[in-house]
C-alpha atoms as a PDB file:
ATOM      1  CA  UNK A   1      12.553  20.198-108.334  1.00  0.00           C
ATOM      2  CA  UNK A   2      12.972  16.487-108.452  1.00  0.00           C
ATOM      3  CA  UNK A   3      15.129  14.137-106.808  1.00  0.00           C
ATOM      4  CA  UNK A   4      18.842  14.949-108.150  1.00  0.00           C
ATOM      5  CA  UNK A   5      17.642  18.952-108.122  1.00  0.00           C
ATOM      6  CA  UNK A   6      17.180  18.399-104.082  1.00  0.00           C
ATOM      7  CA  UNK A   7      20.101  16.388-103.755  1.00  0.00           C
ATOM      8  CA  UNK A   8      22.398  18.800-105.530  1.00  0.00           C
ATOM      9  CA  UNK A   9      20.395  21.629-103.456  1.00  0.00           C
ATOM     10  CA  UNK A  10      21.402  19.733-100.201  1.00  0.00           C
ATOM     11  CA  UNK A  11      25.168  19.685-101.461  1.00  0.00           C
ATOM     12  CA  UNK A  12      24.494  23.224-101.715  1.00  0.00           C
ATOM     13  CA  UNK A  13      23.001  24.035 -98.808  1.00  0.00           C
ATOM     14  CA  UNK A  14      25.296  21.394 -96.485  1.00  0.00           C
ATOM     15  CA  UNK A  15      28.771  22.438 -97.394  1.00  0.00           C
ATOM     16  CA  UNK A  16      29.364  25.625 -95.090  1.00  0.00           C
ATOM     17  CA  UNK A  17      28.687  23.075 -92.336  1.00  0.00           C
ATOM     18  CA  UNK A  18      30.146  20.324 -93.607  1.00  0.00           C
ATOM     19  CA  UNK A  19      33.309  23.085 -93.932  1.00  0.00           C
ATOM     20  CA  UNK A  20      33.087  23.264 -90.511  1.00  0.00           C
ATOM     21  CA  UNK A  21      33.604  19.977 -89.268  1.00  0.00           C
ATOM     22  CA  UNK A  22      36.224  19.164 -91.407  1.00  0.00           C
ATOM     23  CA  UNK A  23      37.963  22.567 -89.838  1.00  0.00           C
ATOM     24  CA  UNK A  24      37.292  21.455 -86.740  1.00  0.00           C
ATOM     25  CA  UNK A  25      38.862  17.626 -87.192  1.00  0.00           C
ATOM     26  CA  UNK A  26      35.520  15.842 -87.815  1.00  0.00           C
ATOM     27  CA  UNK A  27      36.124  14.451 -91.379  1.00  0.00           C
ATOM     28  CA  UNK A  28      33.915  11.167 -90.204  1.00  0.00           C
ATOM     29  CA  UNK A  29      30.994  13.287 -88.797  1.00  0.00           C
ATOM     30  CA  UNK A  30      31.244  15.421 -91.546  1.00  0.00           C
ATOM     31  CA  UNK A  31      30.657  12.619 -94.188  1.00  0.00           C
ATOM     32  CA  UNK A  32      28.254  11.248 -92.079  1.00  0.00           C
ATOM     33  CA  UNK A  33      26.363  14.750 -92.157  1.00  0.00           C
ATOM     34  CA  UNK A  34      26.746  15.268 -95.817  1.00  0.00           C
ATOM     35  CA  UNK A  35      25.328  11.474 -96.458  1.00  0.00           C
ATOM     36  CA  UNK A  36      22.730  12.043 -94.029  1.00  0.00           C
ATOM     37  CA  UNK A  37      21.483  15.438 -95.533  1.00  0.00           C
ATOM     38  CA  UNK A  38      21.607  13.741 -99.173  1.00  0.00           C
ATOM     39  CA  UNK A  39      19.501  10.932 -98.216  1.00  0.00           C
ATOM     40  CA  UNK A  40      16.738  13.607 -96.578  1.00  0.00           C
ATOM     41  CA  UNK A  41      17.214  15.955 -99.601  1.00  0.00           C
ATOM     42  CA  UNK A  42      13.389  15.104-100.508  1.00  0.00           C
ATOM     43  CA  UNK A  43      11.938  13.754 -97.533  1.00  0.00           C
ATOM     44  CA  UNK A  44       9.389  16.786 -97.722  1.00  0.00           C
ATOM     45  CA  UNK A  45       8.239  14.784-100.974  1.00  0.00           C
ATOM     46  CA  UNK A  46       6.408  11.741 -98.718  1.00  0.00           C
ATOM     47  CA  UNK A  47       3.765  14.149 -98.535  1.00  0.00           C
ATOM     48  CA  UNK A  48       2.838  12.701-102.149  1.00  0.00           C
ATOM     49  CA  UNK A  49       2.574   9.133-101.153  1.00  0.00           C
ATOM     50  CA  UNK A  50       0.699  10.249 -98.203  1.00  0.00           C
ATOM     51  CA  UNK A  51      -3.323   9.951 -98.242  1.00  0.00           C
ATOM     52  CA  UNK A  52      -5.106  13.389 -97.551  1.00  0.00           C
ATOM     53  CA  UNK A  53      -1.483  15.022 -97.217  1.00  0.00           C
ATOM     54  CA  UNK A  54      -1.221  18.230 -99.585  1.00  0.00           C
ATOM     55  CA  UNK A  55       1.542  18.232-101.826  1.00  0.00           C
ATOM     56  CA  UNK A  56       3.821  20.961-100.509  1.00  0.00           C
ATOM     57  CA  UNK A  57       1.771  21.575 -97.442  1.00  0.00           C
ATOM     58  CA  UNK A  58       2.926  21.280 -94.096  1.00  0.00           C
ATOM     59  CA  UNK A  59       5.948  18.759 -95.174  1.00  0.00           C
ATOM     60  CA  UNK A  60       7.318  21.831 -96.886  1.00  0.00           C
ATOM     61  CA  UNK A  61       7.889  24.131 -94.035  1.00  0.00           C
ATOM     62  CA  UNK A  62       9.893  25.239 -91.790  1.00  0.00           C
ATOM     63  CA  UNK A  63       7.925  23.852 -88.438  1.00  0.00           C
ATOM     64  CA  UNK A  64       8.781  20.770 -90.630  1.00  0.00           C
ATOM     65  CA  UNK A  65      12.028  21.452 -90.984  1.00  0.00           C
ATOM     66  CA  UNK A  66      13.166  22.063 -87.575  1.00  0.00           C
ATOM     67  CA  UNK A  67      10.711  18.974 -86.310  1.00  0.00           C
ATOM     68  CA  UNK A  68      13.224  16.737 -88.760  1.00  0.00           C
ATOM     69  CA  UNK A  69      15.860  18.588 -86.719  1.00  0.00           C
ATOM     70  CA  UNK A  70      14.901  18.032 -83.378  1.00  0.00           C
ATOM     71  CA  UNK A  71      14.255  14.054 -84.632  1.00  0.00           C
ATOM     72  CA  UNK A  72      17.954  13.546 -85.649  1.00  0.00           C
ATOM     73  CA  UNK A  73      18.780  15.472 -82.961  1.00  0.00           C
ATOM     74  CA  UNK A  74      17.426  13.157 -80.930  1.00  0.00           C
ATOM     75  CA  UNK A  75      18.887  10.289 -83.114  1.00  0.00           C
ATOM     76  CA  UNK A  76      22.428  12.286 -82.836  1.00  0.00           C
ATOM     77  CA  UNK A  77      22.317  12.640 -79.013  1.00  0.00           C
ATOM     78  CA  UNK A  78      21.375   8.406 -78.501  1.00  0.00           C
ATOM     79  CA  UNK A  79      24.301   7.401 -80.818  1.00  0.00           C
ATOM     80  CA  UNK A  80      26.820   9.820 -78.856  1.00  0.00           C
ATOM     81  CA  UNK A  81      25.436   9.418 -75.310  1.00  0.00           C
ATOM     82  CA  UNK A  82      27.328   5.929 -74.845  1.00  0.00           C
ATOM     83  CA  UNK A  83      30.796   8.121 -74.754  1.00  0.00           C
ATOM     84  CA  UNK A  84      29.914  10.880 -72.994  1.00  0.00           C
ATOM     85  CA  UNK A  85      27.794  14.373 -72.543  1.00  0.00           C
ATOM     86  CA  UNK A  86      30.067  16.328 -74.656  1.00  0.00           C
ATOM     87  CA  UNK A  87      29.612  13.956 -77.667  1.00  0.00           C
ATOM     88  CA  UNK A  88      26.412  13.223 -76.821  1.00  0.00           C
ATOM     89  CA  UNK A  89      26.099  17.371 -77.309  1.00  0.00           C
ATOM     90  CA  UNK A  90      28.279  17.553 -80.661  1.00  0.00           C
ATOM     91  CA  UNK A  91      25.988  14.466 -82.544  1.00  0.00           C
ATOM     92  CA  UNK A  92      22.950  15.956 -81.208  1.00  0.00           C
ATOM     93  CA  UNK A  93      23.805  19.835 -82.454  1.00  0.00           C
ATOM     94  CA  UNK A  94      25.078  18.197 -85.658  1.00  0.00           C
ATOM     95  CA  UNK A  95      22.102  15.988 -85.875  1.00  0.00           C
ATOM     96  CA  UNK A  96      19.622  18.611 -85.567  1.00  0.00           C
ATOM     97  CA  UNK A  97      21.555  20.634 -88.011  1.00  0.00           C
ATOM     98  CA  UNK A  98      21.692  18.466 -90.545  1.00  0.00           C
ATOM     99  CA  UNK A  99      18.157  17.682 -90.419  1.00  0.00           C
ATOM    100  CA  UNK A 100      16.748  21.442 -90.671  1.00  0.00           C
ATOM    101  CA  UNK A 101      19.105  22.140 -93.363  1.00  0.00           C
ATOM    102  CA  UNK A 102      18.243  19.078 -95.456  1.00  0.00           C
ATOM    103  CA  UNK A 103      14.750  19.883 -95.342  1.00  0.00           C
ATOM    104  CA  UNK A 104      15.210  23.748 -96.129  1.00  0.00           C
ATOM    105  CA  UNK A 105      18.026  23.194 -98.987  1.00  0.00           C
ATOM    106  CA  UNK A 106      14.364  21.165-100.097  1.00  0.00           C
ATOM    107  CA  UNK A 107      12.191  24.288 -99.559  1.00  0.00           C
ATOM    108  CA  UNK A 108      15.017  26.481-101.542  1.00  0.00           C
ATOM    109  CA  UNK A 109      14.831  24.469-104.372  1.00  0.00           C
ATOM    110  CA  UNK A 110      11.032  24.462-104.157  1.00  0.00           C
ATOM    111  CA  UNK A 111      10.649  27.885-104.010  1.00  0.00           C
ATOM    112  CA  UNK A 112      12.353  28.636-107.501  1.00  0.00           C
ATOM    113  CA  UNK A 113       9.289  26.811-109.243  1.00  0.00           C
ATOM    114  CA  UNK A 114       6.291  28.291-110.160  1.00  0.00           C
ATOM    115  CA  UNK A 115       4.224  26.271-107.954  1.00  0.00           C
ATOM    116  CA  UNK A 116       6.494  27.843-104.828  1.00  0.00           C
ATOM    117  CA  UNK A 117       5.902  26.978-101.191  1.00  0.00           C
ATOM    118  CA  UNK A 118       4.166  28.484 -98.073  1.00  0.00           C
ATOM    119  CA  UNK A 119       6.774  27.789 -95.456  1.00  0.00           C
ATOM    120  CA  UNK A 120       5.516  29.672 -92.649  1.00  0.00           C
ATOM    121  CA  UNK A 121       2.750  28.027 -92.654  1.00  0.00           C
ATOM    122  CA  UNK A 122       0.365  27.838 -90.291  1.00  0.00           C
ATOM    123  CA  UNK A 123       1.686  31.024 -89.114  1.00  0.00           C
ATOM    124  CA  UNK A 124       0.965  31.935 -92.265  1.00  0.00           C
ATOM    125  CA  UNK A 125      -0.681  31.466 -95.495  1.00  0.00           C
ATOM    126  CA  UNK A 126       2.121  33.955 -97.828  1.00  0.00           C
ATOM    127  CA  UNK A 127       3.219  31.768-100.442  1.00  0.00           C
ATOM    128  CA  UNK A 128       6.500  32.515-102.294  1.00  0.00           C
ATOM    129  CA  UNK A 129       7.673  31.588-105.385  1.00  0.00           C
ATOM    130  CA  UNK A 130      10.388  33.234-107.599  1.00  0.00           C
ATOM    131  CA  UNK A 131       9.102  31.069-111.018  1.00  0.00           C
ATOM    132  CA  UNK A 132      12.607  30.570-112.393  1.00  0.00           C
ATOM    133  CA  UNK A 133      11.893  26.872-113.753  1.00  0.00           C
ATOM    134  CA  UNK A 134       9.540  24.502-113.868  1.00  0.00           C
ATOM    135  CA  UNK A 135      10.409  21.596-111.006  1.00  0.00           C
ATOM    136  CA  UNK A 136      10.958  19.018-113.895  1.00  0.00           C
ATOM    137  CA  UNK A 137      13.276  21.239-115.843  1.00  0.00           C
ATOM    138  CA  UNK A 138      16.559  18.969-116.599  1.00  0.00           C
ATOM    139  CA  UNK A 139      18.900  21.660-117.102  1.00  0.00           C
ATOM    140  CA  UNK A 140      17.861  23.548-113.811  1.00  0.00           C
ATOM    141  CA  UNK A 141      17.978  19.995-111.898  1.00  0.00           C
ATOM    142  CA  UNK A 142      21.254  18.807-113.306  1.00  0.00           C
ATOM    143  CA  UNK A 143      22.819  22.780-112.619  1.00  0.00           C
ATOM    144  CA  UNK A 144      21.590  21.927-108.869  1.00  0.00           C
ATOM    145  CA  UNK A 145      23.398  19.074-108.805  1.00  0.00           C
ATOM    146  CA  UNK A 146      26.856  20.192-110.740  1.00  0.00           C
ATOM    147  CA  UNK A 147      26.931  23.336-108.338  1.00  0.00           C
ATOM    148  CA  UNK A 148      26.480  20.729-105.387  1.00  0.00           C
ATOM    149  CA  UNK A 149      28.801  18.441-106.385  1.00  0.00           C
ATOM    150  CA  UNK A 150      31.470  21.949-107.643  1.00  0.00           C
ATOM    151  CA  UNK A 151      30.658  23.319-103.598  1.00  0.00           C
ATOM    152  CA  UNK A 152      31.844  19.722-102.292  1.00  0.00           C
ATOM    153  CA  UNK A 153      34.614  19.418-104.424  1.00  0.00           C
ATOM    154  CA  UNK A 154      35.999  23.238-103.496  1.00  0.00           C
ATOM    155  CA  UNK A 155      35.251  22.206 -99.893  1.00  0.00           C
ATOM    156  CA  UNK A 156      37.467  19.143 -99.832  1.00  0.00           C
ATOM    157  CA  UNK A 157      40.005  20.736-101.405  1.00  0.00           C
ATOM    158  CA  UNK A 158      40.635  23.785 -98.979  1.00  0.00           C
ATOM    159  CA  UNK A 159      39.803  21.373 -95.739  1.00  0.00           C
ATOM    160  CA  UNK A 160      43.013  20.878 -93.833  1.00  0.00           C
ATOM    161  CA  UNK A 161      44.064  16.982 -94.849  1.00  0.00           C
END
């Protein structure tokens, strides 16, 4: 898919956790999440603008995926330490979160295409693809998005205010 495809797919894919925050009485983390996991929705791409890097090689995987998880876990647990352990815990958890889910709303979106992904890879080399739509398909792209943005919407508006 391209860029507004993953974004809407990381809408998608974010919202049961961003449900939970805002449940919980984290509206700020939970924007912060959502932003976060809309800004990685095609990290997995670099791999294009990387030299000797296959497209949807090892950047599409889930090894990936939970490295980008452990990274902003990382990230999560340094911003939080500074008020205490049990922040320091939440950021990290929601950091790492984040992170794996932004990259696999990625490899859901990849896998409709024809071209499909190998995500267990180097585990192994299975590739899966269910060929729905071509990745540059508008109307598949811009239905990512609108079911996203629809998932958000319904989101805010059964979250306790």
């Amino acid at each position: 898919m391209y860029r507004l495809g993953h974004q809407g797919a990381a809408l998608v894919v974010y919202a049961p956790l961003g449900l939970v925050l805002l449940l919980l009485g984290r509206p700020p983390l939970a924007v912060v999440g959502g932003a976060v996991s809309v800004a990685l929705a095609s990290l997995p791409d670099v791999d294009q603008r990387l030299p000797g890097v296959q497209h949807r090689g090892a950047t599409h995987t889930l090894g990936f995926a939970v490295a980008v998880g452990i990274v902003l876990g990382a990230v999560g647990w340094l911003l939080g330490r500074g008020t205490g352990v049990g922040t320091a815990v939440e950021f990290a958890a929601v950091g790492f979160a984040v992170g794996t889910t932004a990259v696999v709303s990625h490899l859901l979106a990849d896998v409709i295409t024809p071209m499909g992904i190998t995500p267990f890879w180097p585990v192994s080399d299975r590739h899966y693809t269910f060929g729905v739509c071509r990745a540059d398909n508008t109307l598949a792209n811009y239905a990512l998005l609108g079911l996203g943005i629809a998932l958000t919407v319904a989101v805010l508006a059964i979250a306790p205010r």
